[in-house]
Every structure is written in structure tokens, then in C-alpha cells.
C-alpha atoms as a PDB file:
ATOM      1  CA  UNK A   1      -6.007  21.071   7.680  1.00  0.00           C
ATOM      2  CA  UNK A   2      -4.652  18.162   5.770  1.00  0.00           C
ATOM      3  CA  UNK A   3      -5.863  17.599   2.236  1.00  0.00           C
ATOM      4  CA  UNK A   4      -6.912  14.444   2.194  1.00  0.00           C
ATOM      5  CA  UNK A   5      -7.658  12.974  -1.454  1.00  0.00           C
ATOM      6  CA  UNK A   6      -8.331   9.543  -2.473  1.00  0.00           C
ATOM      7  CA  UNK A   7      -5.314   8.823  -5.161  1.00  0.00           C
ATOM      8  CA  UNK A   8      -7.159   6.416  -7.366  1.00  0.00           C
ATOM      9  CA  UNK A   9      -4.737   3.573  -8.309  1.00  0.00           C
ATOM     10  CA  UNK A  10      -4.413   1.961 -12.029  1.00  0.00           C
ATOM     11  CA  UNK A  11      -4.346  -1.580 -10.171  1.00  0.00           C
ATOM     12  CA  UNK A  12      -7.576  -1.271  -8.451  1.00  0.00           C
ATOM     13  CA  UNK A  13      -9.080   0.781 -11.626  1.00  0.00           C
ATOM     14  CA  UNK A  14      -8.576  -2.291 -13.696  1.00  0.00           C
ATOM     15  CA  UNK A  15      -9.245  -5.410 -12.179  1.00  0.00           C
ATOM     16  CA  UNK A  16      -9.426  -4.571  -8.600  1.00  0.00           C
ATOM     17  CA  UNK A  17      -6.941  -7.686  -8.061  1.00  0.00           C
ATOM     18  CA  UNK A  18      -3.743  -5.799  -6.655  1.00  0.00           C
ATOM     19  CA  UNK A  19      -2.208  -7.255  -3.535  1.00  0.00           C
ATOM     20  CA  UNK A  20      -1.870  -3.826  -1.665  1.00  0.00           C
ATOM     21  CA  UNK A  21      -4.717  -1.750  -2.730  1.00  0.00           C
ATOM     22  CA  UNK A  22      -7.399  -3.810  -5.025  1.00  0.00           C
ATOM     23  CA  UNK A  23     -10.887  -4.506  -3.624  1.00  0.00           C
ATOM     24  CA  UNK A  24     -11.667  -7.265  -5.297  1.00  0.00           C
ATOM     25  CA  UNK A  25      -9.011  -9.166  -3.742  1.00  0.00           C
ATOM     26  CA  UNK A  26      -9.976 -11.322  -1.068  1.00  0.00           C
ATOM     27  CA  UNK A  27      -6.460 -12.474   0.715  1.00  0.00           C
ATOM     28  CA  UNK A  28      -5.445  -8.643   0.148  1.00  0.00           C
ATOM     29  CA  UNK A  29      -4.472  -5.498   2.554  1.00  0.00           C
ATOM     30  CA  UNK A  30      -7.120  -3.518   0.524  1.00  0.00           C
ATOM     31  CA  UNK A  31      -5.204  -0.024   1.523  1.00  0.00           C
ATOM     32  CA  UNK A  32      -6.901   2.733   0.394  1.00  0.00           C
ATOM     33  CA  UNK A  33      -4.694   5.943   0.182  1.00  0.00           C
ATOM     34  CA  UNK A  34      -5.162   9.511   0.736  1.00  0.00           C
ATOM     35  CA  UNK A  35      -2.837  12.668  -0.152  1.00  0.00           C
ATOM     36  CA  UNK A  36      -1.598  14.161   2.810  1.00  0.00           C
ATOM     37  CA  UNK A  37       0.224  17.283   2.634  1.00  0.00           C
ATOM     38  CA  UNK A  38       3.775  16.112  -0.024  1.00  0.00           C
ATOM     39  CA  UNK A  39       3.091  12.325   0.599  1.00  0.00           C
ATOM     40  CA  UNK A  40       0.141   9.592   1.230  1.00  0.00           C
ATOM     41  CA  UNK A  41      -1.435   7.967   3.793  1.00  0.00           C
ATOM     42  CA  UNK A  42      -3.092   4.826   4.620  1.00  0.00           C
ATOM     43  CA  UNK A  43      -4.696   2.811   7.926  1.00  0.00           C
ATOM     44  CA  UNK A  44      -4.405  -0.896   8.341  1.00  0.00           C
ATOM     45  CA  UNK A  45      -4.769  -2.859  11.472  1.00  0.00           C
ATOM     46  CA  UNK A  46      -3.537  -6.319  10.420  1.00  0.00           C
ATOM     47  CA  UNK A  47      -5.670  -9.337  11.311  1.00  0.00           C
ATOM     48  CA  UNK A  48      -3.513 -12.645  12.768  1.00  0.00           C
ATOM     49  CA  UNK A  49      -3.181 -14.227   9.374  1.00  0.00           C
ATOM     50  CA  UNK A  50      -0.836 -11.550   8.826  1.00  0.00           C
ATOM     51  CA  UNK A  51       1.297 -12.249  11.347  1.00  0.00           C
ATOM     52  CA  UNK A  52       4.778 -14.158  11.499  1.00  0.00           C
ATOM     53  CA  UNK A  53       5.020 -14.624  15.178  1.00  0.00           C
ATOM     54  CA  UNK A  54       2.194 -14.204  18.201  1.00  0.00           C
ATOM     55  CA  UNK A  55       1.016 -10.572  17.852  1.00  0.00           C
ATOM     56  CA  UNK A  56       3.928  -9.323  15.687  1.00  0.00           C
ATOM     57  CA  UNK A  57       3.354  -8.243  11.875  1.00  0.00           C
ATOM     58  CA  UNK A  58       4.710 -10.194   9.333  1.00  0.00           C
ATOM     59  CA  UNK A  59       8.249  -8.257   7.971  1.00  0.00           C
ATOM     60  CA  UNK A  60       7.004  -9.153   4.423  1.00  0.00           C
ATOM     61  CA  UNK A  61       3.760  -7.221   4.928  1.00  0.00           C
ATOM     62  CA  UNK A  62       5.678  -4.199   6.372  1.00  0.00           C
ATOM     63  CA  UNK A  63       7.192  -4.492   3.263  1.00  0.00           C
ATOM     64  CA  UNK A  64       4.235  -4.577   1.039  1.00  0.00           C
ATOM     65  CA  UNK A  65       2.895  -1.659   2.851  1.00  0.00           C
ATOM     66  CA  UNK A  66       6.022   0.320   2.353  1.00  0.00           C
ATOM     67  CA  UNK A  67       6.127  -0.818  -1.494  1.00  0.00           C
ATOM     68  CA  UNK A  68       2.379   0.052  -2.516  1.00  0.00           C
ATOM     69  CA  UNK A  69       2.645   3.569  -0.278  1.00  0.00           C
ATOM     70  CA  UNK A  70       5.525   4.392  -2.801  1.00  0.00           C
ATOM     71  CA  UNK A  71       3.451   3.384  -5.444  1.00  0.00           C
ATOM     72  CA  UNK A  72       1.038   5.565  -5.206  1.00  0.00           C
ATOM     73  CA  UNK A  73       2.645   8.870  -4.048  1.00  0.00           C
ATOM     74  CA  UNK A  74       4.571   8.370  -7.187  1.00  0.00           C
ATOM     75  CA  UNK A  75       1.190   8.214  -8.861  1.00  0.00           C
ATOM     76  CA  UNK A  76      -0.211  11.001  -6.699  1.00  0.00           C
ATOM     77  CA  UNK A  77       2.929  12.899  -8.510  1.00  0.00           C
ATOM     78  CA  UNK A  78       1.607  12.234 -11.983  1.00  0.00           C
ATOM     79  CA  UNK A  79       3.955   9.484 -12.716  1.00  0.00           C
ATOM     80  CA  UNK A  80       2.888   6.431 -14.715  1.00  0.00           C
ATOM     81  CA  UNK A  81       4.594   3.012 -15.787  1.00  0.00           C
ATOM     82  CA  UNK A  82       7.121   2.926 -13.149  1.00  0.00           C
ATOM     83  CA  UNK A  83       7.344  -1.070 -10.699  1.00  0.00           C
ATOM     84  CA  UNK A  84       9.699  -1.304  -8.322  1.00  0.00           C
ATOM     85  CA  UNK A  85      13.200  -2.471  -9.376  1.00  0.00           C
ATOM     86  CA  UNK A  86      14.692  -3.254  -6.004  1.00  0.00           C
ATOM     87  CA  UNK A  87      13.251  -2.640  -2.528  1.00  0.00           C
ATOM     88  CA  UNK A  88      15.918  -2.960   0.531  1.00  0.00           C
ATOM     89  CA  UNK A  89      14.028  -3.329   4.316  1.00  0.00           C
ATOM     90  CA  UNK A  90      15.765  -4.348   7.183  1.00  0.00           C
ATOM     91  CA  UNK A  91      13.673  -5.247  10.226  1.00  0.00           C
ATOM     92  CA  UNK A  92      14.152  -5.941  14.212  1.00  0.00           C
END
């Protein structure tokens, strides 16, 4: 069985506004991570306004998603005041 913890995030512990994972954002993806096993995990079924053409997720929320999962296994490590530097996607 898969431990499956809810890694609280310092975003969403302050003022809930973070794009990814905050719950007081209203235009956000409000992801909500778990640990599982050496990593995290997250579901999200995008809606249309997150898409770029019919049916096909935007590549900028792929790479939100991708961004904010980093995020927080590096928080789910024990690691604090860290932002990404430089972030390299490319998409088909």
C-alpha cells in the first residue's frame, strides 16, 4: 500500500492564493498533493478554459503542473526557500 500523505504547502498555508495548489484562488488548478512512495501525486481533470486548442490541454498548464509537483516533493523532502530558476518543457 501506498502512503498517501497530504504535503501541506507554505503557499496555500499563507494566503491560500498560489496558482497551482491555493484554495482560495478562484482561476487556480487547486492541486492538492499526496506522498506516494519517493515522490507526490496529484489528480486534475482540466475544465475547457484550460485548454489551448478543442479538447487538448494547454502546454503552459502541463507546465504548471509539472512546476508545482516539483515544488512540493522538494517540500515533502524537508526543503524550504527554494523557486524555480529555470524550467525547460518541450511539448507535441
Amino acid at each position: 500500500m501506498k502512503e498517501k500523505t497530504q504535503v501541506s504547502s507554505a503557499a496555500s498555508a499563507g494566503q491560500g492564493m498560489c496558482f497551482g495548489c491555493g484554495k482560495k484562488n478562484p482561476f487556480g488548478l487547486r492541486l492538492k498533493f499526496r506522498r506516494d512512495g519517493g515522490g507526490v501525486r496529484a489528480e486534475f481533470t482540466p475544465g475547457e478554459y484550460y485548454q489551448s486548442w478543442t479538447n487538448i490541454i494547454h502546454g503552459g498548464i502541463i507546465t504548471a503542473i509539472l512546476d508545482e509537483a516539483m515544488g512540493h516533493a522538494t517540500l515533502m523532502s524537508g526543503n524550504f526557500g527554494f523557486l524555480t530558476a529555470s524550467i525547460q518543457i518541450n511539448l507535441k
